[in-house]
Protein backbone atom coordinates (compact mmCIF):
# COMPACT_ATOMS: atom_id res chain seq x y z
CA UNK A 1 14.15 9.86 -0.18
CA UNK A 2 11.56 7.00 -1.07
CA UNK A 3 8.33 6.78 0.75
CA UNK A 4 7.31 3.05 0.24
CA UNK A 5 3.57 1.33 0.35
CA UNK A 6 4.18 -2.22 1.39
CA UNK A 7 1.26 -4.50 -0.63
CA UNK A 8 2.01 -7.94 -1.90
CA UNK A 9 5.00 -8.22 -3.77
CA UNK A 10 5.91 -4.68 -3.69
CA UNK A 11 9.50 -5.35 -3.13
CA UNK A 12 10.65 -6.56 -6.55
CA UNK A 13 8.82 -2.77 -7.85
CA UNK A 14 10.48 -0.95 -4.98
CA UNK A 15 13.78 -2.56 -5.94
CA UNK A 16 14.22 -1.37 -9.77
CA UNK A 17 12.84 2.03 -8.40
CA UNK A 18 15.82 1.99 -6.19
CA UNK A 19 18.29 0.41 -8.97
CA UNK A 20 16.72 3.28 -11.32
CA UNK A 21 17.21 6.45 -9.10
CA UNK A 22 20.84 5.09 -8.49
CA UNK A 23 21.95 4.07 -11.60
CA UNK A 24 21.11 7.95 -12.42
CA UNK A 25 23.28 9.31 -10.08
CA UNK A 26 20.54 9.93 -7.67
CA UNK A 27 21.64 9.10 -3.76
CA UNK A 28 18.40 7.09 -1.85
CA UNK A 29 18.90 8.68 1.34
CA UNK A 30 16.72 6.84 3.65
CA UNK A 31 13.44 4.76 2.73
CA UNK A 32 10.35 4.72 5.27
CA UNK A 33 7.02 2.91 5.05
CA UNK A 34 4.22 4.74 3.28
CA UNK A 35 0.58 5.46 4.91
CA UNK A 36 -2.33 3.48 5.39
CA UNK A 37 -5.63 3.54 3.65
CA UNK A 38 -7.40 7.31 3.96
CA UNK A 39 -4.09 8.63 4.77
CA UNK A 40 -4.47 8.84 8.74
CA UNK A 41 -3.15 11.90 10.62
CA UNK A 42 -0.64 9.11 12.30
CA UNK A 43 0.83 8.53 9.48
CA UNK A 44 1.69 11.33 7.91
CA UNK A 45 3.38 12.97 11.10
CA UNK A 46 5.13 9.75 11.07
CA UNK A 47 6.22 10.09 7.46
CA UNK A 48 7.07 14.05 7.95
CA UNK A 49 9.27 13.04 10.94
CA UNK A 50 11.10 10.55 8.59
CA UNK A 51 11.40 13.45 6.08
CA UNK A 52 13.14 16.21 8.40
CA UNK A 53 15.67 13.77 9.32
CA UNK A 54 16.79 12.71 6.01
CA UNK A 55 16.65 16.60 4.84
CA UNK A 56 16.29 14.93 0.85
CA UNK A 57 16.12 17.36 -1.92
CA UNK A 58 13.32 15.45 -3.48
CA UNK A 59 10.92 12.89 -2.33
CA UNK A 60 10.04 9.87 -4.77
CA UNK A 61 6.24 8.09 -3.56
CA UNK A 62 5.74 4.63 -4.62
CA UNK A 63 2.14 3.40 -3.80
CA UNK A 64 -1.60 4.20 -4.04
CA UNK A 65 -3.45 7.30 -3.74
CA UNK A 66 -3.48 7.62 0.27
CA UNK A 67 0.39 6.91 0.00
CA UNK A 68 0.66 9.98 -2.29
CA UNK A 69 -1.38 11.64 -0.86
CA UNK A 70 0.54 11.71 2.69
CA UNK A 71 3.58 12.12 0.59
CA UNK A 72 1.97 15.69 -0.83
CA UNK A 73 1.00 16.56 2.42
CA UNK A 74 4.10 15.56 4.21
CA UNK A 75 6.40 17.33 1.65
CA UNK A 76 4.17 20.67 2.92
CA UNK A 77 4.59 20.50 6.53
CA UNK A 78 9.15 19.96 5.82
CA UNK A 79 9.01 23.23 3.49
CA UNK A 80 6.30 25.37 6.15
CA UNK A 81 5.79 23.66 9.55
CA UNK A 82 3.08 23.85 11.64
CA UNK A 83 0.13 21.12 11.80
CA UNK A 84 -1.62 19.94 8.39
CA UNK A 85 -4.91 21.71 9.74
CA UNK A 86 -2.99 24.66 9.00
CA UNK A 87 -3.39 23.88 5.21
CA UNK A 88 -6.62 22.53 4.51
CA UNK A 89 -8.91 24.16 2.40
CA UNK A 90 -7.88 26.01 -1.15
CA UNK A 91 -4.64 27.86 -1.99
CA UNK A 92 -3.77 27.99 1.30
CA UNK A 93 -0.53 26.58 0.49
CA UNK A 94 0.74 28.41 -2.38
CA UNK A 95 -0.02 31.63 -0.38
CA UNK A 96 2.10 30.29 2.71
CA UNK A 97 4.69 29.89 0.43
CA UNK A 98 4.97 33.09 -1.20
CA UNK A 99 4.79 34.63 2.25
CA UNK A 100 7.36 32.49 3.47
CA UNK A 101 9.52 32.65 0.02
CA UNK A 102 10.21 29.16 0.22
CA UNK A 103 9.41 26.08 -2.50
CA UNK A 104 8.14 22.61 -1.81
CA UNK A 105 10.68 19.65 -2.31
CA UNK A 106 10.05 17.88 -5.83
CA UNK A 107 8.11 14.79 -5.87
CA UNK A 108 7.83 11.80 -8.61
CA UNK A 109 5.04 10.26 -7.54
CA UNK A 110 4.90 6.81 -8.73
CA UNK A 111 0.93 4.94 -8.74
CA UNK A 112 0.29 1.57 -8.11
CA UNK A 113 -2.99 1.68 -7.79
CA UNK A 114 -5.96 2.38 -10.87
CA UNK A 115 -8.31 4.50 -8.40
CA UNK A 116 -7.55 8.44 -7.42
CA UNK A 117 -4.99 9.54 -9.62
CA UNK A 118 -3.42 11.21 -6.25
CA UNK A 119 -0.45 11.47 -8.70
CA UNK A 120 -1.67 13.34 -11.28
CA UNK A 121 -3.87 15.81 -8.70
CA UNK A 122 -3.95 18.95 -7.00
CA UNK A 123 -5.85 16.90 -3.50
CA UNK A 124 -4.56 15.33 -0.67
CA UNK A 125 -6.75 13.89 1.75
CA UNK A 126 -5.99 13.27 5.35
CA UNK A 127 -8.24 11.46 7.32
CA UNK A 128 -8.36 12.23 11.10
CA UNK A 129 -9.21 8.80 13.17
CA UNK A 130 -10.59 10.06 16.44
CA UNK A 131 -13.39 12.16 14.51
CA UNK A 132 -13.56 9.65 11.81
CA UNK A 133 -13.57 13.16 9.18
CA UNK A 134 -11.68 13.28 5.98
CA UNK A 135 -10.08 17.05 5.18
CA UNK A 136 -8.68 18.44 2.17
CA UNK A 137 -5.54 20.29 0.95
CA UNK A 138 -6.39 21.69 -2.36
CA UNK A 139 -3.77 23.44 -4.53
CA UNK A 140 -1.78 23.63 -7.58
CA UNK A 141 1.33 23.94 -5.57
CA UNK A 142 1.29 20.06 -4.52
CA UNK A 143 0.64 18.78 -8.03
CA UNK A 144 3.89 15.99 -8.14
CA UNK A 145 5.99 17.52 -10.26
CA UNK A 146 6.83 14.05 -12.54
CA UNK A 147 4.14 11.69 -12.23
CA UNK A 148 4.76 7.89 -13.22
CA UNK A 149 2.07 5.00 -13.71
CA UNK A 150 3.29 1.66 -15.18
CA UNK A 151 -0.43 -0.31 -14.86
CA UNK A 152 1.66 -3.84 -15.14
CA UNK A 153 1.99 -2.86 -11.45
CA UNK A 154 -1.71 -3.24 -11.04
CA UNK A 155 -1.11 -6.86 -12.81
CA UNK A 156 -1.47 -8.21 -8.66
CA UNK A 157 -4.25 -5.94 -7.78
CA UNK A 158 -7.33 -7.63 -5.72
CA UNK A 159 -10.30 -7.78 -7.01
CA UNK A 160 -12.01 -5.62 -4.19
CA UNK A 161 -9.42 -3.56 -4.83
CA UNK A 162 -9.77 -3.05 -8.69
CA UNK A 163 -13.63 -2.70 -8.60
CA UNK A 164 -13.40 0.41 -5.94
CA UNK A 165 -10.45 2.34 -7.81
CA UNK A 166 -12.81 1.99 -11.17
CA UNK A 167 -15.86 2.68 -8.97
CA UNK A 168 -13.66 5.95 -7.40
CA UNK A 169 -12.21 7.33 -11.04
CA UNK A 170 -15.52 6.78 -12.64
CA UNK A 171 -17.15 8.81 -9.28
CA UNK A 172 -14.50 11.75 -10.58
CA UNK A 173 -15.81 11.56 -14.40
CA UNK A 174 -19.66 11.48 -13.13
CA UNK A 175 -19.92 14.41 -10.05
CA UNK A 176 -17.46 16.73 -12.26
CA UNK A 177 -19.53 16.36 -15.25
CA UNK A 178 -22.56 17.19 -13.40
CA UNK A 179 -21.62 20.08 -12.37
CA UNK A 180 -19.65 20.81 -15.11
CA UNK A 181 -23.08 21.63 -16.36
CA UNK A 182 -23.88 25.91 -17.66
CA UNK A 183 -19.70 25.71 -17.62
CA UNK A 184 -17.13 26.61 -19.75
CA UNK A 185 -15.27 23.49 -19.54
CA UNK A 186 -18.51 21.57 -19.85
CA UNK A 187 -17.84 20.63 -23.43
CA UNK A 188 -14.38 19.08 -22.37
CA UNK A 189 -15.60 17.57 -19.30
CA UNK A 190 -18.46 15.91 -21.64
CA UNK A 191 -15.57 14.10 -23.16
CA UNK A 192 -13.37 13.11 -20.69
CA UNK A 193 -16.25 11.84 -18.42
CA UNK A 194 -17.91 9.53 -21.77
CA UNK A 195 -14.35 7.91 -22.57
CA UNK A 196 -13.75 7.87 -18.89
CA UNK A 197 -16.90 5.83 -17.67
CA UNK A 198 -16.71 4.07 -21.25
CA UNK A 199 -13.70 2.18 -20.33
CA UNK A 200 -14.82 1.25 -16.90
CA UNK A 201 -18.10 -0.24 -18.04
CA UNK A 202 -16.48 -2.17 -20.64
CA UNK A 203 -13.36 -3.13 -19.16
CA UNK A 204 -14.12 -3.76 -15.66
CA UNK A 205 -16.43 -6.88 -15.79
CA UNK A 206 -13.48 -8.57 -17.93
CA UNK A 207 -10.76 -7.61 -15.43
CA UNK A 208 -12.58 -9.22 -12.68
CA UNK A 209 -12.89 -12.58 -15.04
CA UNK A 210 -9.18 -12.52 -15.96
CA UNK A 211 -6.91 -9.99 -13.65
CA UNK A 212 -4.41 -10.73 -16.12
CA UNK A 213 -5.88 -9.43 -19.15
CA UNK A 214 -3.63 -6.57 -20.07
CA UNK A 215 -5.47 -4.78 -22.16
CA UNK A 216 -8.13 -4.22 -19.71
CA UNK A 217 -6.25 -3.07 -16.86
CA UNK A 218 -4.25 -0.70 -19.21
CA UNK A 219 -7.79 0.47 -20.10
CA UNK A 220 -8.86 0.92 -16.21
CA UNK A 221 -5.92 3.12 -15.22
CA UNK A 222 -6.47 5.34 -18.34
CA UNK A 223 -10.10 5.38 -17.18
CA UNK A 224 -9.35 6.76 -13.41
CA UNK A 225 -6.55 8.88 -15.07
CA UNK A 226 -9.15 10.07 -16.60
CA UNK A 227 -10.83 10.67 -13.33
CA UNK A 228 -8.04 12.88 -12.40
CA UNK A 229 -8.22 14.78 -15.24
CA UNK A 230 -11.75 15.62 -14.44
CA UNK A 231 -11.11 16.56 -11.00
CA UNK A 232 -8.60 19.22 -12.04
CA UNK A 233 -10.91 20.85 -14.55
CA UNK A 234 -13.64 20.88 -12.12
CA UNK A 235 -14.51 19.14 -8.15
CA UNK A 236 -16.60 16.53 -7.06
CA UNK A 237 -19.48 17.29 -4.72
CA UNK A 238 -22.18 15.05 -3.08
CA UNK A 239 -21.10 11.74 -3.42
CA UNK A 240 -17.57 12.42 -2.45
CA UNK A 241 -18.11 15.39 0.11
CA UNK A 242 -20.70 12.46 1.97
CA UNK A 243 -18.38 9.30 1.63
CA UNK A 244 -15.51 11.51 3.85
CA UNK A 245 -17.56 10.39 6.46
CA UNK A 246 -17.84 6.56 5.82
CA UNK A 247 -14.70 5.66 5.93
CA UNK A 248 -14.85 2.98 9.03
CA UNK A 249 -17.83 1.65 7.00
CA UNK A 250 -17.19 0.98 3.19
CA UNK A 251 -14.30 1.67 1.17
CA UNK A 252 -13.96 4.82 -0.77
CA UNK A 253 -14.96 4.10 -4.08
CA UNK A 254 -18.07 1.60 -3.07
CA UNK A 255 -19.20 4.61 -1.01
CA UNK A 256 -19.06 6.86 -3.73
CA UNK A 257 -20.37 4.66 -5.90
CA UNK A 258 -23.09 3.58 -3.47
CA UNK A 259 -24.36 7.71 -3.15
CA UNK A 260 -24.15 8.80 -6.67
CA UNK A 261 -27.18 7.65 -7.40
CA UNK A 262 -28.64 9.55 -4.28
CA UNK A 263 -27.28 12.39 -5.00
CA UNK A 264 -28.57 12.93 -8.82
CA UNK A 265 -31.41 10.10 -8.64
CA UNK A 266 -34.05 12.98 -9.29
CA UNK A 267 -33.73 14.37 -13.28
CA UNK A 268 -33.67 18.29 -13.32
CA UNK A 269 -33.71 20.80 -16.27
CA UNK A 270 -29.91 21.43 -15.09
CA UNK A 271 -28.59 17.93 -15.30
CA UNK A 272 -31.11 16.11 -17.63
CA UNK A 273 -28.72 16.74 -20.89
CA UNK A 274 -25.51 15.29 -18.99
CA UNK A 275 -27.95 12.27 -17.59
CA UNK A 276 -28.72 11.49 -21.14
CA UNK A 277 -25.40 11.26 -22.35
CA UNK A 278 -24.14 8.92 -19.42
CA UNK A 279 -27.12 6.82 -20.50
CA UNK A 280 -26.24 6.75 -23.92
């Protein structure tokens, strides 16, 4: 089964996706429309409906990181039922599983977009409308099991658009490293985060100039791949955990982007190696 985002010119990408998965033997059952930004509620039951009736033995996501992330979440409520507030919070669905002794489907989760790294992650966010709040699945068990990023893809990308997935990914590399800080992994994280925000600062302002220029938008999903590295060696905290609750405001990046500074303005003995090394 292939669960579709719909952005500009999307149909020539979803049609070799299509031509590939056949031409390997691999049946497309049905194909249904992906999820809007923030991954609404709405959507996903929408999507989950679509994925009991076509019963697939695998799911294949084509789209950005609130597509994927509905896809992650979607794939949990076919294998366990229920409602996704069920599953919100950490490890809650690996345990349902092994209670239930059942598996989720597999997923190749194909990004479009150089932002969350949804497909590289163990998050899905689902964003309820009426309350306006943004809630969390966390867990290994959701991580796509064959994750694909071609970043000619992002070739199209808006500019609005490719200024808050850099803004986003280098969010991930900044509030992990942080408080990465007294860790274990804090060495690791000190490198991921430097190439990570490296490649934003110095490929961004060219990709806005020229959205063509290859090797910078190579260099921008890298950089928020990077991002999702970070965020499985560590989580985000201030910035992030505050923007869940902007999201009728400013778009997610901008808003983390926008409350980073808020959040670790002040220098303390804690932080005050990590904030030299993002200023170097």
């Amino acid at each position: 089964m292939l669960i579709r985002d719909g952005f500009a010119g999307s149909g020539g990408f979803v049609r070799t996706v299509e031509d590939s998965l056949r031409d390997a033997g691999i049946e497309v059952l049905s194909t249904t429309d992906g999820a809007a930004p923030n991954a609404p509620g709405e959507d996903l039951a929408r999507i989950t409906v679509a994925v009991r009736e076509s019963r697939p033995d695998l799911i294949v996501s084509f789209g950005g990181g609130s597509m994927i992330d509905a896809a992650k979440a979607a794939a949990v409520l076919y294998a366990l039922g229920g409602e996704v507030d069920d599953y919100f919070g950490t490890g809650v669905v690996t345990r349902s599983l092994a209670a239930a002794g059942k598996s989720l489907l597999a997923h190749v989760a194909i990004q479009t977009a150089a932002s969350s790294a949804a497909h590289l992650t163990k998050y899905s966010n689902i964003t309820d409308l009426s309350t306006g709040q943004k809630k969390l699945i966390v867990d290994n068990a959701i991580v796509p099991a064959r994750p694909v990023f071609d970043f000619e893809v992002t070739m199209s990308a808006p500019p609005s658009l490719t200024a808050d997935g850099a803004l986003d990914g280098m969010s991930h590399c900044l509030e992990v490293l942080y408080g990465a800080v007294g860790k274990p992994y804090y060495a690791e994280m000190e490198q991921v985060a430097g190439e990570g925000i490296r490649l934003v600062l110095e490929h961004l302002p060219a990709v806005l100039r020229d959205p063509c220029n290859c090797a910078g938008r190579e260099a921008l999903a890298l950089a928020t791949d990077l991002g999702g590295y970070a965020i499985m060696l560590g989580g985000t905290n201030g910035a992030h955990l505050m923007s869940f609750s902007l999201i009728d405001i400013l778009s997610h990046g901008s808003a983390c982007a926008m409350l980073n500074p808020y959040s670790y303005g002040q220098k303390t003995r804690r932080t005050h190696h990590a904030q030299q090394g993002v200023r170097r």
